[in-house]
PDB file of N, CA and C in Angstrom:
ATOM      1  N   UNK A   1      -4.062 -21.645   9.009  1.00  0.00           N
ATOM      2  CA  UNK A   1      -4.647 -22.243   7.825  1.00  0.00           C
ATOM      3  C   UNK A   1      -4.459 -21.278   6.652  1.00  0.00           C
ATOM      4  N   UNK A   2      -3.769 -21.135   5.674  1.00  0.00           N
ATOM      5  CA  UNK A   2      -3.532 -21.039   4.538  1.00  0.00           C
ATOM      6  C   UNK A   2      -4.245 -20.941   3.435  1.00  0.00           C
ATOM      7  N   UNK A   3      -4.814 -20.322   2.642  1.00  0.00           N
ATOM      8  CA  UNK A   3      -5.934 -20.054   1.539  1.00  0.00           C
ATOM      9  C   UNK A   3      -5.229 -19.409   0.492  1.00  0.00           C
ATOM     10  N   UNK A   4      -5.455 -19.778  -0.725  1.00  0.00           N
ATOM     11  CA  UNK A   4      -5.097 -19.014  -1.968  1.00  0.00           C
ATOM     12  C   UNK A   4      -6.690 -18.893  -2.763  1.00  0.00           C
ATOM     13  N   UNK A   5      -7.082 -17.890  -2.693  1.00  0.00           N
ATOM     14  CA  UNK A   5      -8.289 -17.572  -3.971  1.00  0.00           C
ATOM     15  C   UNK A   5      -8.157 -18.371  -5.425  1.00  0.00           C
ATOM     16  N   UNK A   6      -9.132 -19.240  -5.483  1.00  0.00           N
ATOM     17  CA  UNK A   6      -8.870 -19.757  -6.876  1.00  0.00           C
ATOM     18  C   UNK A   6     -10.200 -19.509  -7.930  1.00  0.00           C
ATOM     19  N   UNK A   7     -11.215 -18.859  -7.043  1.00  0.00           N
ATOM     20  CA  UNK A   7     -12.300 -18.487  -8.185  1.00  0.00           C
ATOM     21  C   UNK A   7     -13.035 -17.056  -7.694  1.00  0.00           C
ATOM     22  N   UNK A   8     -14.392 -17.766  -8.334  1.00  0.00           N
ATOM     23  CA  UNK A   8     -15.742 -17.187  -7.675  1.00  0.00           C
ATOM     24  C   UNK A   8     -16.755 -18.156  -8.065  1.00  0.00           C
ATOM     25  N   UNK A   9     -18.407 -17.766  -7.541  1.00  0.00           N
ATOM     26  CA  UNK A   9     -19.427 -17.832  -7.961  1.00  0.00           C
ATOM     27  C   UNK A   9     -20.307 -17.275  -8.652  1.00  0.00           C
ATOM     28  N   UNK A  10     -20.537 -17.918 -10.097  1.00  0.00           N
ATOM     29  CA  UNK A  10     -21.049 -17.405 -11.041  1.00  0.00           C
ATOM     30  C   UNK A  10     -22.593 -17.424 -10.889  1.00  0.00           C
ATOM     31  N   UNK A  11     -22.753 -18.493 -10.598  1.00  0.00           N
ATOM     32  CA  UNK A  11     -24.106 -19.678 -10.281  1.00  0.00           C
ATOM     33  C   UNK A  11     -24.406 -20.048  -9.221  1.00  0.00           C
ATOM     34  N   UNK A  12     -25.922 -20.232  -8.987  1.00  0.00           N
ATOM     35  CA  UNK A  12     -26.690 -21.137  -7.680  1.00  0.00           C
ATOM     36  C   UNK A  12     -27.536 -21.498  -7.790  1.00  0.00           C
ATOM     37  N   UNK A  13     -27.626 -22.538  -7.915  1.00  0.00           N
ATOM     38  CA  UNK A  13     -29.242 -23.378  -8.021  1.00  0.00           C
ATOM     39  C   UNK A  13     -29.375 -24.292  -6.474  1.00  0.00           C
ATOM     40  N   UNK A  14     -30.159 -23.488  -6.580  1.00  0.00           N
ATOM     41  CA  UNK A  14     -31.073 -23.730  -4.587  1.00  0.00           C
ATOM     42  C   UNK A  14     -31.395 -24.877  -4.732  1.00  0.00           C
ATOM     43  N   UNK A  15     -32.602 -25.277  -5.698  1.00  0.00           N
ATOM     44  CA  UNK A  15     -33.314 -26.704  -5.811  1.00  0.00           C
ATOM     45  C   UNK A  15     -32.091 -27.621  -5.853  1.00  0.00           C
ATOM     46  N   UNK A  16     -31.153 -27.849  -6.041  1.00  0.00           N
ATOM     47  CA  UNK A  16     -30.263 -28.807  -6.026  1.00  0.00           C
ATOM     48  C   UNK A  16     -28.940 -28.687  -5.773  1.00  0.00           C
ATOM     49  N   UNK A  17     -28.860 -27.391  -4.608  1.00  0.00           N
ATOM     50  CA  UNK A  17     -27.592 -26.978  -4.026  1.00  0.00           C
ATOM     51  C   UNK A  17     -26.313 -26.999  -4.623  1.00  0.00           C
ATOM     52  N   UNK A  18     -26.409 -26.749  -6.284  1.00  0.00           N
ATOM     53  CA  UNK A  18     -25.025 -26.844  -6.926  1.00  0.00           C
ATOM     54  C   UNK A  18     -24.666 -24.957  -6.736  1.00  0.00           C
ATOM     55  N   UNK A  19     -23.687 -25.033  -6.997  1.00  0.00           N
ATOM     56  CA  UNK A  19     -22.622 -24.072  -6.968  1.00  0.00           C
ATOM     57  C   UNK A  19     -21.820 -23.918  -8.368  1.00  0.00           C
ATOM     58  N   UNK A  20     -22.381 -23.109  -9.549  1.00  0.00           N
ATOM     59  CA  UNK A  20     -20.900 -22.922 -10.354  1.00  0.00           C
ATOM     60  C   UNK A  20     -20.007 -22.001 -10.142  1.00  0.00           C
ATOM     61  N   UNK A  21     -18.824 -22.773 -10.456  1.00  0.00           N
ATOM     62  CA  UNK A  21     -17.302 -21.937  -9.958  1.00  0.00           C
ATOM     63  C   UNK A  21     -16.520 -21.638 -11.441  1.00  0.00           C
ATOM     64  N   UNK A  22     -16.381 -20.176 -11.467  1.00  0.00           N
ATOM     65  CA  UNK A  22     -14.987 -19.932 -12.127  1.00  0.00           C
ATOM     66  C   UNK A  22     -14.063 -19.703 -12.415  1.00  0.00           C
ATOM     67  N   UNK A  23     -13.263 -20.879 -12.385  1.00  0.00           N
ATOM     68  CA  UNK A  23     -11.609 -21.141 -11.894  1.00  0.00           C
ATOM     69  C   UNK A  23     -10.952 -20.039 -12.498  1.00  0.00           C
ATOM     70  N   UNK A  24     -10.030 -18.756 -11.617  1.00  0.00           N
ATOM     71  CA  UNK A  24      -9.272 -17.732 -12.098  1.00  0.00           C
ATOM     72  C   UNK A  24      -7.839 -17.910 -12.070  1.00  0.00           C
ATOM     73  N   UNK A  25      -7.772 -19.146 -11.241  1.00  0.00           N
ATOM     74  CA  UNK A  25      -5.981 -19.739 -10.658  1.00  0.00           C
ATOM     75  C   UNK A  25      -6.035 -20.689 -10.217  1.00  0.00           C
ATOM     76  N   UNK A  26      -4.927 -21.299 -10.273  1.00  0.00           N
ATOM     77  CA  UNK A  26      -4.643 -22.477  -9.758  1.00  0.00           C
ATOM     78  C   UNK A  26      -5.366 -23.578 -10.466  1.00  0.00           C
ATOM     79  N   UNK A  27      -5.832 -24.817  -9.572  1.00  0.00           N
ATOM     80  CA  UNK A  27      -6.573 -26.110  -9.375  1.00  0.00           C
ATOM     81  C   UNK A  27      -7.245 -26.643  -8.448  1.00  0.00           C
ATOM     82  N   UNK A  28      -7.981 -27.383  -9.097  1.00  0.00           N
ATOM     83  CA  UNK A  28      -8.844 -28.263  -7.129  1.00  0.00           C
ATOM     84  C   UNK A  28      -8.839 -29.587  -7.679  1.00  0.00           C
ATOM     85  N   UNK A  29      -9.257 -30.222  -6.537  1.00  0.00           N
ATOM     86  CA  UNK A  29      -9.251 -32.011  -7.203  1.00  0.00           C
ATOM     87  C   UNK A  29     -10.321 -32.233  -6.426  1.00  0.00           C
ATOM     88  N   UNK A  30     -10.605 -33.262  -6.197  1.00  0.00           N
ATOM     89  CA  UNK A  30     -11.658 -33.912  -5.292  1.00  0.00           C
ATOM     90  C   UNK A  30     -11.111 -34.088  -4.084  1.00  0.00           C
ATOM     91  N   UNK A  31     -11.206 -33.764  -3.138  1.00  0.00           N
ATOM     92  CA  UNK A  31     -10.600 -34.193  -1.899  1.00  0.00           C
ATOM     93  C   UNK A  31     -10.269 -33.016  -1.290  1.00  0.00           C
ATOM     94  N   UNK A  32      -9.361 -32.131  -2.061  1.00  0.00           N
ATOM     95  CA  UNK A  32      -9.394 -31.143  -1.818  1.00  0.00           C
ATOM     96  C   UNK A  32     -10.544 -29.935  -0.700  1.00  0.00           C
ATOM     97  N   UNK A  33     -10.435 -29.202   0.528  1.00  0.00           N
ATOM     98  CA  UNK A  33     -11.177 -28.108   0.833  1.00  0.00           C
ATOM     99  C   UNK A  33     -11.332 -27.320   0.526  1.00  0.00           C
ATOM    100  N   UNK A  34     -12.108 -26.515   0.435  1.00  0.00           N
ATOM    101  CA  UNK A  34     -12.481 -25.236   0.216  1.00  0.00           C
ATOM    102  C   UNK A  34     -13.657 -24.598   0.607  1.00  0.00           C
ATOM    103  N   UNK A  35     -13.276 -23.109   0.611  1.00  0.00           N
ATOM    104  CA  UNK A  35     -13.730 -22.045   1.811  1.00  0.00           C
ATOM    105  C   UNK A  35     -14.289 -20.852   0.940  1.00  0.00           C
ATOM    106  N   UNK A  36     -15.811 -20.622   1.285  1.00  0.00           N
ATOM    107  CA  UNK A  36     -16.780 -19.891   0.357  1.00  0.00           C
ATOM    108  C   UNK A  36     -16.932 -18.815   1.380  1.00  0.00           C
ATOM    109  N   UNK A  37     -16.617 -17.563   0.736  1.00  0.00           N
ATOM    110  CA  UNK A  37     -16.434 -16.197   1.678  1.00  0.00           C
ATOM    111  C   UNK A  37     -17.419 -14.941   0.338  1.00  0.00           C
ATOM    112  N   UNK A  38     -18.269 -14.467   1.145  1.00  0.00           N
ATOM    113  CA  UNK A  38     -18.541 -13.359   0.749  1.00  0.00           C
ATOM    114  C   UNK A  38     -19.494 -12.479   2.009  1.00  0.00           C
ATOM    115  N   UNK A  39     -20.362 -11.583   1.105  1.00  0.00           N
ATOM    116  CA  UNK A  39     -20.904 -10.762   2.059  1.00  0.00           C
ATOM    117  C   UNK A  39     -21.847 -11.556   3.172  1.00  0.00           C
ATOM    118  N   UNK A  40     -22.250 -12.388   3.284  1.00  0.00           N
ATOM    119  CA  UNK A  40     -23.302 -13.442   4.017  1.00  0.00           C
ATOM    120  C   UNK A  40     -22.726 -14.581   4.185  1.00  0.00           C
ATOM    121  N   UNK A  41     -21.730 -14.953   3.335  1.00  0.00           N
ATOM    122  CA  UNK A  41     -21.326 -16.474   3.312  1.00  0.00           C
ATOM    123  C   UNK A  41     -19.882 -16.962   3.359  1.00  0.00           C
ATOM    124  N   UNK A  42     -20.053 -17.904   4.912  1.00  0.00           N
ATOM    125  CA  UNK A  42     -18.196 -17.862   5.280  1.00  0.00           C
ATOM    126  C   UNK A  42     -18.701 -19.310   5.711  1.00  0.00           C
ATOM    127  N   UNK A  43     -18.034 -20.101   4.884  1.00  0.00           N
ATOM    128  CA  UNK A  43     -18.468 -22.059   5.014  1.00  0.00           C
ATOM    129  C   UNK A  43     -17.124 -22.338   4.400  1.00  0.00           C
ATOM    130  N   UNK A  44     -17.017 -24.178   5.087  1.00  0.00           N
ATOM    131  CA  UNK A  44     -16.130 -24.722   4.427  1.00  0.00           C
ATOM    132  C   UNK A  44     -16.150 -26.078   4.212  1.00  0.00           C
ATOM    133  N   UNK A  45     -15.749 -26.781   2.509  1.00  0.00           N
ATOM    134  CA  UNK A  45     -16.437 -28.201   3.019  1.00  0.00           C
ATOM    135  C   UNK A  45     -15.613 -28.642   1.724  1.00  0.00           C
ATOM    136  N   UNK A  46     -15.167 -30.007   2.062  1.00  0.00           N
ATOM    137  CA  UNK A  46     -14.821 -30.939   1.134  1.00  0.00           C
ATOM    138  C   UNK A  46     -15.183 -30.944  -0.069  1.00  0.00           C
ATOM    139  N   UNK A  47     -14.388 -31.341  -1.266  1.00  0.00           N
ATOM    140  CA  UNK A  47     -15.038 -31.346  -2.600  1.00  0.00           C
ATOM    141  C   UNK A  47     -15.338 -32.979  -2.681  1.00  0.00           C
ATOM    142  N   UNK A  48     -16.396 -33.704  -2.304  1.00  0.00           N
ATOM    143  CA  UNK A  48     -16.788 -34.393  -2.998  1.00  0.00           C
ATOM    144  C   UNK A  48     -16.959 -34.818  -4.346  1.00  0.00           C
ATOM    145  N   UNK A  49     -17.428 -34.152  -5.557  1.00  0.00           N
ATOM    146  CA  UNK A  49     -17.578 -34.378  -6.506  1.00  0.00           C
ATOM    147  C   UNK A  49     -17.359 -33.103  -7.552  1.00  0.00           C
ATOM    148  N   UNK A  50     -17.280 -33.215  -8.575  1.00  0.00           N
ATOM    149  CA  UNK A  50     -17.178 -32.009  -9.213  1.00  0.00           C
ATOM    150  C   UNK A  50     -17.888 -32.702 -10.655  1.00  0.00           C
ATOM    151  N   UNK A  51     -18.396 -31.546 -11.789  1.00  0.00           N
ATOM    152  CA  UNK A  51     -18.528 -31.544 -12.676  1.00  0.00           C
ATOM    153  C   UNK A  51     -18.174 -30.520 -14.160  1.00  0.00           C
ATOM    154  N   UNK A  52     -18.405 -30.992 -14.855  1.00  0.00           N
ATOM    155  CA  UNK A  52     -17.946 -29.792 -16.118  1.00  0.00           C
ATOM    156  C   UNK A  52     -18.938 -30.332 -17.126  1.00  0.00           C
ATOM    157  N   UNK A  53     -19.819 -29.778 -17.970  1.00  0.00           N
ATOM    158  CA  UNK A  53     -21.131 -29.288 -18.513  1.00  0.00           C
ATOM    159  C   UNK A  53     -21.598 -31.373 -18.449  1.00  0.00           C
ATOM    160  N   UNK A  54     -21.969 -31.401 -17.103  1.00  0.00           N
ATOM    161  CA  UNK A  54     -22.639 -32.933 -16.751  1.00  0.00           C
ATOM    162  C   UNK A  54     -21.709 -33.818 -16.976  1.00  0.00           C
ATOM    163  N   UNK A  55     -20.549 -34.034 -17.470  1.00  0.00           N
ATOM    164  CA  UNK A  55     -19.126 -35.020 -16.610  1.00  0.00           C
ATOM    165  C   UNK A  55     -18.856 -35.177 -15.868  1.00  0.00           C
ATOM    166  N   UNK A  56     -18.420 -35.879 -14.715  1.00  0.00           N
ATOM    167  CA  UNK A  56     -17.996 -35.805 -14.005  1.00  0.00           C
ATOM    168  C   UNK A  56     -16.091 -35.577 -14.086  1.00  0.00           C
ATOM    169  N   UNK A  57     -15.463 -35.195 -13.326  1.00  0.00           N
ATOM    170  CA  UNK A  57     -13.937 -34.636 -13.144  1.00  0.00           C
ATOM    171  C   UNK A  57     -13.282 -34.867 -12.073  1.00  0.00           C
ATOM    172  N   UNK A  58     -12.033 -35.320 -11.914  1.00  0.00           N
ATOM    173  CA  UNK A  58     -11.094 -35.472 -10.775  1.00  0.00           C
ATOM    174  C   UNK A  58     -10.764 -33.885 -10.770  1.00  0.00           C
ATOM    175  N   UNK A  59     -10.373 -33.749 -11.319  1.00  0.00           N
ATOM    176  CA  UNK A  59      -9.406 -32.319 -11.406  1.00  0.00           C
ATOM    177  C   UNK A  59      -9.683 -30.886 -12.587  1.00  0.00           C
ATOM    178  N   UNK A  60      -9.473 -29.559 -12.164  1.00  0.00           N
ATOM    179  CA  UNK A  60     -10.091 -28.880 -12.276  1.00  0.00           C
ATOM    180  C   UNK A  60      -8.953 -27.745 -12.863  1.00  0.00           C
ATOM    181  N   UNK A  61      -8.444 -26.861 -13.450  1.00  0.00           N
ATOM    182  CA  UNK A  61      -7.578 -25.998 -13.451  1.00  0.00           C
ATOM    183  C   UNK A  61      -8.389 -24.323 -14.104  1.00  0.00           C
ATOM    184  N   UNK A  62      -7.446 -23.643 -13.922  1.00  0.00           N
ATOM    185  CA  UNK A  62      -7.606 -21.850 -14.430  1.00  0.00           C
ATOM    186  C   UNK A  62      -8.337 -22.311 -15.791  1.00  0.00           C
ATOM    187  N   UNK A  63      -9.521 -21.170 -15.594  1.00  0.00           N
ATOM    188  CA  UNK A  63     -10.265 -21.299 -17.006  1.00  0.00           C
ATOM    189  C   UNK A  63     -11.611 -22.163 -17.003  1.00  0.00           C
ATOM    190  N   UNK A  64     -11.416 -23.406 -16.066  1.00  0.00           N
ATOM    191  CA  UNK A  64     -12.564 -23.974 -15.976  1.00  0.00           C
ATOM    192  C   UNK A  64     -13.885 -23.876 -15.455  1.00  0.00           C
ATOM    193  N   UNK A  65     -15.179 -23.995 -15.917  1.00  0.00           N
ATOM    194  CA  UNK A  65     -16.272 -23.521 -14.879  1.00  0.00           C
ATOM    195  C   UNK A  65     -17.075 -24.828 -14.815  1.00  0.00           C
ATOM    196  N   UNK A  66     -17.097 -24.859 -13.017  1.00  0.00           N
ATOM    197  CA  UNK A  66     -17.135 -26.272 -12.743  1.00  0.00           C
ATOM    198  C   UNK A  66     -18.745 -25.857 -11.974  1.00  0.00           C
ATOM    199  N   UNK A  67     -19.406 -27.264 -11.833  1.00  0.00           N
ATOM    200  CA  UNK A  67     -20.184 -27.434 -10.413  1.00  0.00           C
ATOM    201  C   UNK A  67     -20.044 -28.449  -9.835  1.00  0.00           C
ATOM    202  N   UNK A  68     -20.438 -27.813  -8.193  1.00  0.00           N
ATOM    203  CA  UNK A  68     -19.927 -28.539  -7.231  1.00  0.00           C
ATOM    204  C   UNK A  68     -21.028 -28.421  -5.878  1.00  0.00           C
ATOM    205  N   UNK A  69     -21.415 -29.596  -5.446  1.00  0.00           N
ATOM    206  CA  UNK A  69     -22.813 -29.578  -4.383  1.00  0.00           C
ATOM    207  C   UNK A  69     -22.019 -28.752  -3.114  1.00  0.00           C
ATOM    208  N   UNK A  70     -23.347 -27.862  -2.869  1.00  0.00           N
ATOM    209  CA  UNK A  70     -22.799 -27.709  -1.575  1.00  0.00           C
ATOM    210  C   UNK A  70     -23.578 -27.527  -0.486  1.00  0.00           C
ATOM    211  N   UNK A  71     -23.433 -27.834   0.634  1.00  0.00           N
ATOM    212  CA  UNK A  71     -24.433 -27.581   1.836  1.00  0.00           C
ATOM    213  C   UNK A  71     -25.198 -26.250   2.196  1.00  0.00           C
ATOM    214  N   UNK A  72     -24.500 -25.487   2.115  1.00  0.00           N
ATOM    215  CA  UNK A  72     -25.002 -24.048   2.544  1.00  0.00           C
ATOM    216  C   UNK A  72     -25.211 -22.856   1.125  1.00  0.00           C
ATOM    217  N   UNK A  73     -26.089 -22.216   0.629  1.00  0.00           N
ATOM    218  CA  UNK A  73     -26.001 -21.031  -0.340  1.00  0.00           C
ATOM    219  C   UNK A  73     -25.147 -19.987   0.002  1.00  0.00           C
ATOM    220  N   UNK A  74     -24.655 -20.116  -1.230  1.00  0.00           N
ATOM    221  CA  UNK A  74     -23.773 -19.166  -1.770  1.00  0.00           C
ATOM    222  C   UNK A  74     -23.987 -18.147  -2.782  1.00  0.00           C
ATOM    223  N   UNK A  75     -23.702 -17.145  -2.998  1.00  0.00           N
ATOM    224  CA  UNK A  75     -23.911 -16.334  -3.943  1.00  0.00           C
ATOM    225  C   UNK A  75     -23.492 -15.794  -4.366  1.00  0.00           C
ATOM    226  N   UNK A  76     -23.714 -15.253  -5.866  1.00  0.00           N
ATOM    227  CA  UNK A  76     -22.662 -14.690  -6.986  1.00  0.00           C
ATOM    228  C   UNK A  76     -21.822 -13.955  -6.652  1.00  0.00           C
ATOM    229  N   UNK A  77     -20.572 -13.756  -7.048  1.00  0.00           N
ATOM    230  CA  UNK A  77     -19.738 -13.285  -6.580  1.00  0.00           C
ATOM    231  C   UNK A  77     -18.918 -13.335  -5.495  1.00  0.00           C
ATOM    232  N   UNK A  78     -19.628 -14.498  -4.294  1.00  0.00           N
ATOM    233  CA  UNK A  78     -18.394 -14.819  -3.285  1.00  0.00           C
ATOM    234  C   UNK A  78     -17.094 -15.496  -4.043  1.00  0.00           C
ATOM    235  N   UNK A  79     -16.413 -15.191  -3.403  1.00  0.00           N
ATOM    236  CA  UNK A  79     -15.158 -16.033  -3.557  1.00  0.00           C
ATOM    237  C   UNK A  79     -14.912 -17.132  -3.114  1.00  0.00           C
ATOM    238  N   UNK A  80     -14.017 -18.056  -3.778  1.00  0.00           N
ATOM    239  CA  UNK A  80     -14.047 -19.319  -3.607  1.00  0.00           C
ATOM    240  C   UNK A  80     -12.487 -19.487  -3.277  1.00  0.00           C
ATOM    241  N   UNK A  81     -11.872 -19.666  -2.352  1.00  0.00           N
ATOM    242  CA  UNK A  81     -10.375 -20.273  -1.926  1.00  0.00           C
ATOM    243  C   UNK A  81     -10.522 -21.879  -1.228  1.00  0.00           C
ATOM    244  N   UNK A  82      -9.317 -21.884  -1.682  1.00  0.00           N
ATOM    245  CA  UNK A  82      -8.430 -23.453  -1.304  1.00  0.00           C
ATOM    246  C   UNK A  82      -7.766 -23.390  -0.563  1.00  0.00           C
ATOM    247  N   UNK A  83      -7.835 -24.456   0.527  1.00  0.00           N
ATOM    248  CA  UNK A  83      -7.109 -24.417   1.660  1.00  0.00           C
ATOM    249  C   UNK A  83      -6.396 -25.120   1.525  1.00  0.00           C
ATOM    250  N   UNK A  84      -4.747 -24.794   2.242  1.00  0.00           N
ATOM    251  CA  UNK A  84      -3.339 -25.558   1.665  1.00  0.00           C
ATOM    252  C   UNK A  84      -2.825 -25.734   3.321  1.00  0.00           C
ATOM    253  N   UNK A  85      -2.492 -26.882   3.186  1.00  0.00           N
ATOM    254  CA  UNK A  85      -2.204 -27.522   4.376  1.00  0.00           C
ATOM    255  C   UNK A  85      -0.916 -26.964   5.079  1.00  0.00           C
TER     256      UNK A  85
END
């Protein structure tokens, strides 16, 4: 399985399990996986939905800081990679 780093975590809001990400490379789309690695936290899960300041977004590129729900906490500074088939 294949991973390219495309961010980090800037953000976490517990009460409503979002995640902000900021895109350093590449892109994500919806559908897309991805794999949250840091000192405590090694998960991996579908992008369901994404947002950009309360829009919703298909697609995501370098530069952007998105949120995105996620099951498990994460925290600042893990890294965020994409898994390439």
């Amino acid at each position: 399985m294949k991973e390219q780093e495309i961010g980090y975590i800037s953000n976490y809001f517990k009460n409503i399990n979002v995640a902000i990400i900021e895109m350093t490379k590449g892109s994500l789309e919806t559908g897309d996986t991805v794999h949250f690695k840091g000192h405590t936290t090694d998960f991996t899960t579908t992008v369901k939905s994404m947002q950009i300041e309360h829009e919703q977004v298909e697609k995501v590129k370098k530069n952007d800081s998105l949120g995105i729900k996620v099951s498990e906490k994460v925290r600042k500074t893990d890294k965020v990679y994409k898994v390439i088939d």
